[in-house]
C-alpha atoms as a PDB file:
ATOM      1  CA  UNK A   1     136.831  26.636  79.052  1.00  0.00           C
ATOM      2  CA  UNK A   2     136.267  27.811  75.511  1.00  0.00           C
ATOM      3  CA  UNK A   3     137.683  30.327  73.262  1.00  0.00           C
ATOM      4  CA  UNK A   4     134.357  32.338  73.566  1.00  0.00           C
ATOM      5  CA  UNK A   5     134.315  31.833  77.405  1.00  0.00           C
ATOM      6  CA  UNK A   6     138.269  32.806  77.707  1.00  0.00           C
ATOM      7  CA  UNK A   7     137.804  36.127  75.590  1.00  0.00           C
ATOM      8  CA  UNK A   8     134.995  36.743  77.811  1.00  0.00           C
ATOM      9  CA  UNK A   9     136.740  36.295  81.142  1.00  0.00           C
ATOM     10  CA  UNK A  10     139.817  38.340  79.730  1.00  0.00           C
ATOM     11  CA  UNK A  11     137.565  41.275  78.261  1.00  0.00           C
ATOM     12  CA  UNK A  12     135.944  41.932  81.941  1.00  0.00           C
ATOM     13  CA  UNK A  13     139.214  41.983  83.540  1.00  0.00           C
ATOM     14  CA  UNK A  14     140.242  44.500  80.870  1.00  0.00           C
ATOM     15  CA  UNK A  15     136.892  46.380  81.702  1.00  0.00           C
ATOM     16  CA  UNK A  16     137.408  45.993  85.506  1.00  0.00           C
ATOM     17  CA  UNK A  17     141.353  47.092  85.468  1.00  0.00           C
ATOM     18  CA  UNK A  18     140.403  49.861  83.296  1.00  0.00           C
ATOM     19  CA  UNK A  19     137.807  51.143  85.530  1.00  0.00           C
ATOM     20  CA  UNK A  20     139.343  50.775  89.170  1.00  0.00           C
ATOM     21  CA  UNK A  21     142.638  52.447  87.092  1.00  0.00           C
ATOM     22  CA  UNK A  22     140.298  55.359  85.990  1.00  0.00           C
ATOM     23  CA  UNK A  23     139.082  55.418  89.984  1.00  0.00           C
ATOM     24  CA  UNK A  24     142.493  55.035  91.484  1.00  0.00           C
ATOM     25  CA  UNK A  25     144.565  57.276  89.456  1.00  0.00           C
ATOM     26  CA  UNK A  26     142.677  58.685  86.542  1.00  0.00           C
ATOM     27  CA  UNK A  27     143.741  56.546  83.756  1.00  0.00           C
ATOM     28  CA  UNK A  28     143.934  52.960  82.839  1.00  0.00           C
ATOM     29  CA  UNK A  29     147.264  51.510  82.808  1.00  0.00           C
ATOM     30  CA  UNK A  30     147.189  49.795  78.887  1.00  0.00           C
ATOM     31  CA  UNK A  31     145.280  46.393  77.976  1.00  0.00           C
ATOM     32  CA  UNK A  32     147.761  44.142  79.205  1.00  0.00           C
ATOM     33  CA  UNK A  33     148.082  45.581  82.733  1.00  0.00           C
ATOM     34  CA  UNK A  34     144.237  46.495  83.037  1.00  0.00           C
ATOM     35  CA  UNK A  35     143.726  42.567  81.941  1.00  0.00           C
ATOM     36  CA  UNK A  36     146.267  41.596  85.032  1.00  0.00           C
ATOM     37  CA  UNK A  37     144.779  44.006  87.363  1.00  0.00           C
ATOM     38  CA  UNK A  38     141.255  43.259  86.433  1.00  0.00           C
ATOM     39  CA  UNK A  39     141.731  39.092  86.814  1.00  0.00           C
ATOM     40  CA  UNK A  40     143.446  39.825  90.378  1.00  0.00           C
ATOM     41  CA  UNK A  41     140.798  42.371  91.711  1.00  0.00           C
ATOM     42  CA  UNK A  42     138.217  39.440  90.224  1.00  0.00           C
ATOM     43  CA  UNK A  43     140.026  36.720  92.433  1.00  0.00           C
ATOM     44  CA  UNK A  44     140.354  39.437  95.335  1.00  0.00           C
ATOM     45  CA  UNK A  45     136.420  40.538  95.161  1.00  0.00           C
ATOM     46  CA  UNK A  46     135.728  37.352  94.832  1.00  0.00           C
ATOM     47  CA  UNK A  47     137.492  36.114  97.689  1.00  0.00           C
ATOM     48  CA  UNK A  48     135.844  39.197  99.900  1.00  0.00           C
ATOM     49  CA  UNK A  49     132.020  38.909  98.573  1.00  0.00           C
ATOM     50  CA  UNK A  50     132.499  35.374  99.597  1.00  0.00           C
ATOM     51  CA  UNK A  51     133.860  35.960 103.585  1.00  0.00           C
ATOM     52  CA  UNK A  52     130.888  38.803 103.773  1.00  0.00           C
ATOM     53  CA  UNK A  53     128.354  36.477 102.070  1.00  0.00           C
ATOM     54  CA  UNK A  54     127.547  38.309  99.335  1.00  0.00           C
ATOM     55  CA  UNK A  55     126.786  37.344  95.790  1.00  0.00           C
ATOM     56  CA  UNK A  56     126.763  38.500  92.504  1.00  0.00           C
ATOM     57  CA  UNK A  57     124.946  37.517  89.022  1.00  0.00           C
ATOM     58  CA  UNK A  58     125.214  37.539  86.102  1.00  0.00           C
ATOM     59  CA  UNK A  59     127.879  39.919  83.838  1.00  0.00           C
ATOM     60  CA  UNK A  60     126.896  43.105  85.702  1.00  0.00           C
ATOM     61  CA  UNK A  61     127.623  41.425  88.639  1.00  0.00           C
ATOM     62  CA  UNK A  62     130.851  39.997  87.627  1.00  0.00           C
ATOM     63  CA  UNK A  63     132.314  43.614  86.278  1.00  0.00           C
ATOM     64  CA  UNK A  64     131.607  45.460  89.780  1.00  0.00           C
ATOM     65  CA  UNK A  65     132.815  42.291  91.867  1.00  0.00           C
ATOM     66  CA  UNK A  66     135.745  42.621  89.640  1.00  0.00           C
ATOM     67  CA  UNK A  67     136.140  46.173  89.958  1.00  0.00           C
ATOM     68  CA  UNK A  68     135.595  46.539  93.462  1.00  0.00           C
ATOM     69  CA  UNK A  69     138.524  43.710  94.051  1.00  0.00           C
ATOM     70  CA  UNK A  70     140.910  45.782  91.730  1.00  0.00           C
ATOM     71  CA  UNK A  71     140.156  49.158  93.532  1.00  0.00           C
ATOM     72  CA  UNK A  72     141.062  47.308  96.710  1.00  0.00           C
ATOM     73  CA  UNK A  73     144.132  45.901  95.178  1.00  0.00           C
ATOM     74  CA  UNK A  74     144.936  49.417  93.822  1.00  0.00           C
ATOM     75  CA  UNK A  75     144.741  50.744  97.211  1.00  0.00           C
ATOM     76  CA  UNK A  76     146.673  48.296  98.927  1.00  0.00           C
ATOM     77  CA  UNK A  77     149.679  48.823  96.322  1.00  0.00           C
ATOM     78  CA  UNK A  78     149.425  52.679  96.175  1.00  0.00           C
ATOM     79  CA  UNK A  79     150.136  52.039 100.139  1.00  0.00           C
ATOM     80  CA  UNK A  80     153.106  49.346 100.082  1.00  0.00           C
ATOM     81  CA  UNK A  81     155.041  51.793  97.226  1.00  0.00           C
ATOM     82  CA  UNK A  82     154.442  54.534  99.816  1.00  0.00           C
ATOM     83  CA  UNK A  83     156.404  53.098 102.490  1.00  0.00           C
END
């Protein structure tokens, strides 16, 4: 992986945390968290496009798998702290 590849990967995970944050709760959580956030929901979309057989192209494609995976992982938190 490359420098311009790695600032790539790291700016959609910032893109995709900021987003699910903004859809979750209303507000991003800072660069650093949105980064982690984004780069799990990416592995957790990922992981769920795969088992329902769908795929994705392309940068577009990447940002919504990514966001999609951090909403999930949003939710799925946002229940654990609850109980």
């Amino acid at each position: 992986m490359d420098i311009i590849s790695l600032i790539i990967f790291l700016a959609v995970g910032a893109l995709a945390g900021w987003l699910a944050g903004n859809i979750v709760k209303g507000s991003g959580f800072g660069v650093v968290a949105n980064i982690i956030v984004g780069i799990i929901g990416a592995v957790l979309g990922g992981f769920l496009f795969g088992l329902l057989g769908i795929t994705t192209g392309g940068l577009l494609g990447s940002i919504i798998m990514a966001t999609i995976g951090a909403v999930i992982l949003l939710y799925i938190v946002s229940i654990i702290k609850k109980t």
